[in-house]
C-alpha atoms as a PDB file:
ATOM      1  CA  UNK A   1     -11.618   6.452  -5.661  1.00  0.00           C
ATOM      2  CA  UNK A   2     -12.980   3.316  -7.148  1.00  0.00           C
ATOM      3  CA  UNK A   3     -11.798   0.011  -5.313  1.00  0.00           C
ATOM      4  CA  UNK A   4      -9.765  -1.292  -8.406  1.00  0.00           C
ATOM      5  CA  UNK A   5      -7.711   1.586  -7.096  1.00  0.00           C
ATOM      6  CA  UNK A   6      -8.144   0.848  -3.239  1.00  0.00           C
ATOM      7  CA  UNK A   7      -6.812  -2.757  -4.147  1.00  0.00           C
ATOM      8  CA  UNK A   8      -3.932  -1.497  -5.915  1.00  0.00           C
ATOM      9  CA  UNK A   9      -2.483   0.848  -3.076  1.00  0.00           C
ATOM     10  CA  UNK A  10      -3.030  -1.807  -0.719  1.00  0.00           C
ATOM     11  CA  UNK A  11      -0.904  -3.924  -3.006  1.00  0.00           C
ATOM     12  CA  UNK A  12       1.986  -1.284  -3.245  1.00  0.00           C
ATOM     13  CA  UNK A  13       1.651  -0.239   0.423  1.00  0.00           C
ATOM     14  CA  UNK A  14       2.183  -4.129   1.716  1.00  0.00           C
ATOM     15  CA  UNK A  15       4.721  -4.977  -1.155  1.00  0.00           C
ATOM     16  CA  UNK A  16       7.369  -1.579  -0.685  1.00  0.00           C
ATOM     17  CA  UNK A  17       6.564  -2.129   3.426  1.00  0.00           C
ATOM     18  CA  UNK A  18       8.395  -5.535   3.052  1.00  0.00           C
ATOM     19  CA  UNK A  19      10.864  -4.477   0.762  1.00  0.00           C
ATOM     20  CA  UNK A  20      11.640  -1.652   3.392  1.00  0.00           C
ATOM     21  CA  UNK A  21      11.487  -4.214   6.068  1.00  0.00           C
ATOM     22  CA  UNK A  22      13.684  -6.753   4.325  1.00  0.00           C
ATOM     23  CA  UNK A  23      16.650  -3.907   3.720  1.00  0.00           C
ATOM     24  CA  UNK A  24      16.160  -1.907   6.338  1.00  0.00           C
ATOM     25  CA  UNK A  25      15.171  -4.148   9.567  1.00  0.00           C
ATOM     26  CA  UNK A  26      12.539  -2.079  10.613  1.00  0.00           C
ATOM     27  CA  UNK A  27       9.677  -3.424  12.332  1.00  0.00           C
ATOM     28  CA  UNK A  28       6.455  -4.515   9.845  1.00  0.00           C
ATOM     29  CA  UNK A  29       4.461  -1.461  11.495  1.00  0.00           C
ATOM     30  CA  UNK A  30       7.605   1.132  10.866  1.00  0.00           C
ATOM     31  CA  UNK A  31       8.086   0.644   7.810  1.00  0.00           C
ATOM     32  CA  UNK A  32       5.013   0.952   6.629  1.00  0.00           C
ATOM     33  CA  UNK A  33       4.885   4.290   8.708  1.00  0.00           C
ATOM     34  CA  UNK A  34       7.932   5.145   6.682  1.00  0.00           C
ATOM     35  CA  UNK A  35       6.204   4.600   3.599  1.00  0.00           C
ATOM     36  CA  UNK A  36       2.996   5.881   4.217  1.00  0.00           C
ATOM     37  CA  UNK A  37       4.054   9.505   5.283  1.00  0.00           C
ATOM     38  CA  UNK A  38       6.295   9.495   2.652  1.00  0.00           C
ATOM     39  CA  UNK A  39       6.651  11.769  -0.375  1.00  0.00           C
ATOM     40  CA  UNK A  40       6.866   8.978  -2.398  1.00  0.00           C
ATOM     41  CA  UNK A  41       3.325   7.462  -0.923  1.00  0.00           C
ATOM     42  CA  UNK A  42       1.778  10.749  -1.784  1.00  0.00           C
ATOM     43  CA  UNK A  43       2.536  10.472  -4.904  1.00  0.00           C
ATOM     44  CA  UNK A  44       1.792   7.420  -5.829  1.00  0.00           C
ATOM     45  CA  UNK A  45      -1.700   7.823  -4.390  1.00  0.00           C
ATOM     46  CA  UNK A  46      -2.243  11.096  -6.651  1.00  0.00           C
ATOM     47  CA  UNK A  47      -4.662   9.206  -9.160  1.00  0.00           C
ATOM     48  CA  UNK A  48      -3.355  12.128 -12.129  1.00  0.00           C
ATOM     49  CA  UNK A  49       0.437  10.853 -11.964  1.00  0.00           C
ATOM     50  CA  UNK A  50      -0.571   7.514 -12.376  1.00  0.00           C
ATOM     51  CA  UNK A  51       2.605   5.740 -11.165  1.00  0.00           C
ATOM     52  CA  UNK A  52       0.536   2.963 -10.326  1.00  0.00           C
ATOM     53  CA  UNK A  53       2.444   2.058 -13.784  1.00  0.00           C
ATOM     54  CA  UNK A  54       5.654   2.105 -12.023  1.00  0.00           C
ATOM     55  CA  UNK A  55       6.671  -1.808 -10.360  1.00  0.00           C
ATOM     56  CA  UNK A  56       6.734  -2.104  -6.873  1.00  0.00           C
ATOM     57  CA  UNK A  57      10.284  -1.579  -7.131  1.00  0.00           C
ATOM     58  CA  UNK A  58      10.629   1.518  -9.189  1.00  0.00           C
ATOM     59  CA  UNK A  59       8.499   2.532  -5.894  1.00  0.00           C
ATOM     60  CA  UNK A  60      11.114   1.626  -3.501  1.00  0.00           C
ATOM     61  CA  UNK A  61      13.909   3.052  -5.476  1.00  0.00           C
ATOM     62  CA  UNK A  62      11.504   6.022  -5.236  1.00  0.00           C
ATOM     63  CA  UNK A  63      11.080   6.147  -1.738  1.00  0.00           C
ATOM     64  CA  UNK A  64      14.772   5.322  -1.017  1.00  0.00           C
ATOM     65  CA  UNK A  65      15.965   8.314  -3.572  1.00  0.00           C
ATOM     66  CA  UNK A  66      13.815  10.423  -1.161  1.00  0.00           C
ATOM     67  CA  UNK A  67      15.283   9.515   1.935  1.00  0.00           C
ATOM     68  CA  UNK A  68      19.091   9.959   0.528  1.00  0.00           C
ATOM     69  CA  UNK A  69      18.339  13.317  -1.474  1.00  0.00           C
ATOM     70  CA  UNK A  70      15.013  14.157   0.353  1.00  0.00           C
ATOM     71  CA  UNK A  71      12.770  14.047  -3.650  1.00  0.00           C
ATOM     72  CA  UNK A  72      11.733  10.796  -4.896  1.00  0.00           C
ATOM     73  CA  UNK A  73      11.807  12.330  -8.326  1.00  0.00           C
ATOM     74  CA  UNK A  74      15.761  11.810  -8.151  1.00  0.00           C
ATOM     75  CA  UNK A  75      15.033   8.199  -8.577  1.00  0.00           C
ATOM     76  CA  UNK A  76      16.304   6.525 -11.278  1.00  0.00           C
ATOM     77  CA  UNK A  77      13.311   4.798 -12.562  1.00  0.00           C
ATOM     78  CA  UNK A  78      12.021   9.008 -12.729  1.00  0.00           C
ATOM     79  CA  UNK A  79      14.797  10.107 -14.326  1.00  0.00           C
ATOM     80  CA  UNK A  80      15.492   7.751 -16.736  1.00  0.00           C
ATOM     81  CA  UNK A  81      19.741   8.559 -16.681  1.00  0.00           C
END
């Protein structure tokens, strides 16, 4: 992985943390745990689906579709309804 990339996750990883952080009220270090070992994470980090595309809070809306339903890919920002 090249560091343009590197830089990138780190940007995502620090930017959906606080969003989680700011709705939620988890701690700094839990949300990012939250994030991290999400489904959402994963897939964002998978350089072929390039959803470094997506804004930081398409992300979010990601990761919170996947911890209503249980698959980010019910987001709207995936879906498109």
């Amino acid at each position: 992985m090249n560091n343009e990339l590197v830089f990138i996750f780190e940007y995502y990883d620090k930017e959906v943390t606080k969003m989680i952080n700011q709705k939620y009220g988890f701690s700094m270090m839990e949300a990012y745990k939250r994030f991290v070992l999400s489904e959402t994470h994963k897939m964002l980090t998978d350089i072929e689906l390039k959803m470094w595309e997506f804004s930081e809070s398409g992300i979010f809306d990601m990761w919170e579709a996947e911890q209503v339903t249980g698959d980010p890919r019910n987001s709207l920002y995936i879906r498109r309804d």
